[in-house]
Protein backbone atom coordinates (compact mmCIF):
# COMPACT_ATOMS: atom_id res chain seq x y z
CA UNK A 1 -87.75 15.92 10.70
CA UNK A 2 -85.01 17.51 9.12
CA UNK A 3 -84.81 19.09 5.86
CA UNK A 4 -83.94 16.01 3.78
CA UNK A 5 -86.40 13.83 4.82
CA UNK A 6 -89.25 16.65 4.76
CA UNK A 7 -87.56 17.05 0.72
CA UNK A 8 -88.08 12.86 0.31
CA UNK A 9 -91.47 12.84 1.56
CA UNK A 10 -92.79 15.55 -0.66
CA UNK A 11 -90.85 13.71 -3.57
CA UNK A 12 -92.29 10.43 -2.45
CA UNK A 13 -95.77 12.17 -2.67
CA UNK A 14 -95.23 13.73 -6.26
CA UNK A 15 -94.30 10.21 -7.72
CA UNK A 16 -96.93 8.69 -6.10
CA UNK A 17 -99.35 10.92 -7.61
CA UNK A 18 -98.02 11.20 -10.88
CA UNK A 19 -98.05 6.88 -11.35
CA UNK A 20 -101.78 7.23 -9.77
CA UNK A 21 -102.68 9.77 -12.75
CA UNK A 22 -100.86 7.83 -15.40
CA UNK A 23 -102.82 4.85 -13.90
CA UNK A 24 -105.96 6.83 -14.39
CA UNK A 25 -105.30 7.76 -17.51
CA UNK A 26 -104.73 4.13 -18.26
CA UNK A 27 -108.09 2.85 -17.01
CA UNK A 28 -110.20 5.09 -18.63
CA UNK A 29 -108.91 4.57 -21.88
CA UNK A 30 -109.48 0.91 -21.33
CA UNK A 31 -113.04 1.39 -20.16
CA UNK A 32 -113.73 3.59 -23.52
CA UNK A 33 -111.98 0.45 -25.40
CA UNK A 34 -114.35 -1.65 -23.38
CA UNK A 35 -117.66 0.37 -24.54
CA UNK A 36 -116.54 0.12 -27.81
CA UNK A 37 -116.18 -3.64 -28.32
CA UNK A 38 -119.06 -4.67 -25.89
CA UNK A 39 -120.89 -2.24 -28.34
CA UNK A 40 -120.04 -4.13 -31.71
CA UNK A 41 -119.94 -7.37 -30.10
CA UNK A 42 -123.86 -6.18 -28.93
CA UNK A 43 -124.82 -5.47 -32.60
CA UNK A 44 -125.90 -2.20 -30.90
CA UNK A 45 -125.79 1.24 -32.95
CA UNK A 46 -122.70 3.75 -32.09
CA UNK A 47 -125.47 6.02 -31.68
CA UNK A 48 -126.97 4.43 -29.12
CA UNK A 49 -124.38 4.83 -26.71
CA UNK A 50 -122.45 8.13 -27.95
CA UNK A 51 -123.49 10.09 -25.04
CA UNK A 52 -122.10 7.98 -22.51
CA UNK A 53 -119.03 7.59 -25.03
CA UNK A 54 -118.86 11.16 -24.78
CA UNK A 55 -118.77 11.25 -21.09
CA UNK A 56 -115.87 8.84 -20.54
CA UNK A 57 -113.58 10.74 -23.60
CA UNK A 58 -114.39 14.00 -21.46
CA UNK A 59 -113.05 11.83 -18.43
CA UNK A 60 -109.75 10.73 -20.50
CA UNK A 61 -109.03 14.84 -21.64
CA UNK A 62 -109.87 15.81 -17.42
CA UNK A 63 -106.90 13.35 -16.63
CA UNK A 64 -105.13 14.40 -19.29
CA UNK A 65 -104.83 18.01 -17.91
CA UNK A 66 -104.65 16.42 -14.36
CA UNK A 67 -101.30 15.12 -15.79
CA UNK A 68 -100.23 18.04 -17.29
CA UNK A 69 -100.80 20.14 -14.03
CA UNK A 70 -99.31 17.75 -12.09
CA UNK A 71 -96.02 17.16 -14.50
CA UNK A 72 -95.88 21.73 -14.67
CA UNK A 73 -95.87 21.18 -10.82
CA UNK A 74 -93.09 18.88 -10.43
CA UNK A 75 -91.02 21.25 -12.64
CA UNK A 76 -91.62 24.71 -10.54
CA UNK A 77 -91.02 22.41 -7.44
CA UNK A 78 -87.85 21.49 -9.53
CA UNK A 79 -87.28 25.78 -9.88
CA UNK A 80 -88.07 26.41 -6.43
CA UNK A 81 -85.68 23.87 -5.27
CA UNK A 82 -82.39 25.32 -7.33
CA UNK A 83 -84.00 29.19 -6.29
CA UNK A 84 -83.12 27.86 -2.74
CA UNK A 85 -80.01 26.07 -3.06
CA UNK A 86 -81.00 22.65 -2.07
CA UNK A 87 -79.42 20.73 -4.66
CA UNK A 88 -81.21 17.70 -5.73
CA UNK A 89 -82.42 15.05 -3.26
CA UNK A 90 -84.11 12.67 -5.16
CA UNK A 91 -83.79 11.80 -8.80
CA UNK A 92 -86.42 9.73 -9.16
CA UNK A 93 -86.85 6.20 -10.97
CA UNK A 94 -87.08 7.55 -14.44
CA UNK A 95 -85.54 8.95 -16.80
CA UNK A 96 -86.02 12.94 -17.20
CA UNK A 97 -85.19 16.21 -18.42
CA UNK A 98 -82.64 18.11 -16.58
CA UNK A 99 -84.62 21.53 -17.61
CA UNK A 100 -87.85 21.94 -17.89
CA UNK A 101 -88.75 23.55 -21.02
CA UNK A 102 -91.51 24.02 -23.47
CA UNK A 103 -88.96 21.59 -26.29
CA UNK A 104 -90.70 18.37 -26.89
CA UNK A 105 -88.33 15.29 -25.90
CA UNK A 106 -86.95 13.20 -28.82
CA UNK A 107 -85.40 10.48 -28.89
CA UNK A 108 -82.05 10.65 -29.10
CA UNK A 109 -80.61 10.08 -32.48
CA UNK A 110 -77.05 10.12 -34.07
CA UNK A 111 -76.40 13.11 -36.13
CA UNK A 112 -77.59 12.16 -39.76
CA UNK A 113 -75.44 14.77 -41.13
CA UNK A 114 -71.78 16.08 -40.29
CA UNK A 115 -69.72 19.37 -41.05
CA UNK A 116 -67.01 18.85 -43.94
């Protein structure tokens, strides 16, 4: 294998893993949505089931930081790759910053005001 596709496989890999995190992410907060209505559709007492509530909102903030460990290393993959001079190989299907920063995105608005 050359070094391109060696560079597309490991990129493949990353945005397979990130979807499969977001995914996670996804299910679990529909499983906590799930206790919570079979729990009021039951009649039964939110006390009755707040440890196991517990348990699955400690399983959403573990994914959470799963993402965020996996998004910090897709961005000093992203450093390494401009440290060696490899250019970029694959941009990916979405949209995304072209640093990597501490700056929370925004959306992109037009300038509400204007120099006179």
């Amino acid at each position: 294998m050359d070094r391109t596709e060696v560079v597309t496989s490991i990129s493949s890999e990353l945005y397979a893993t990130e979807q499969s995190v977001d995914a996670a992410i996804a299910h679990a907060a529909s499983m906590v949505q799930a206790m919570i209505a079979g729990r009021s559709n039951l009649g039964i007492s939110p006390v009755a089931g707040s440890a196991s509530q517990t348990k699955a909102l400690a399983t959403l903030a573990a994914l959470s930081a799963a993402r965020e460990a996996i998004v910090e290393c897709h961005a000093e993959m992203q450093r390494d790759h401009r440290r060696m001079g490899w250019g970029v190989y694959a941009a990916g299907p979405a949209d995304k910053p072209l640093e990597w920063d501490d700056t929370p995105m925004r959306p992109r608005k037009e300038a509400m005001l204007r120099a006179v």
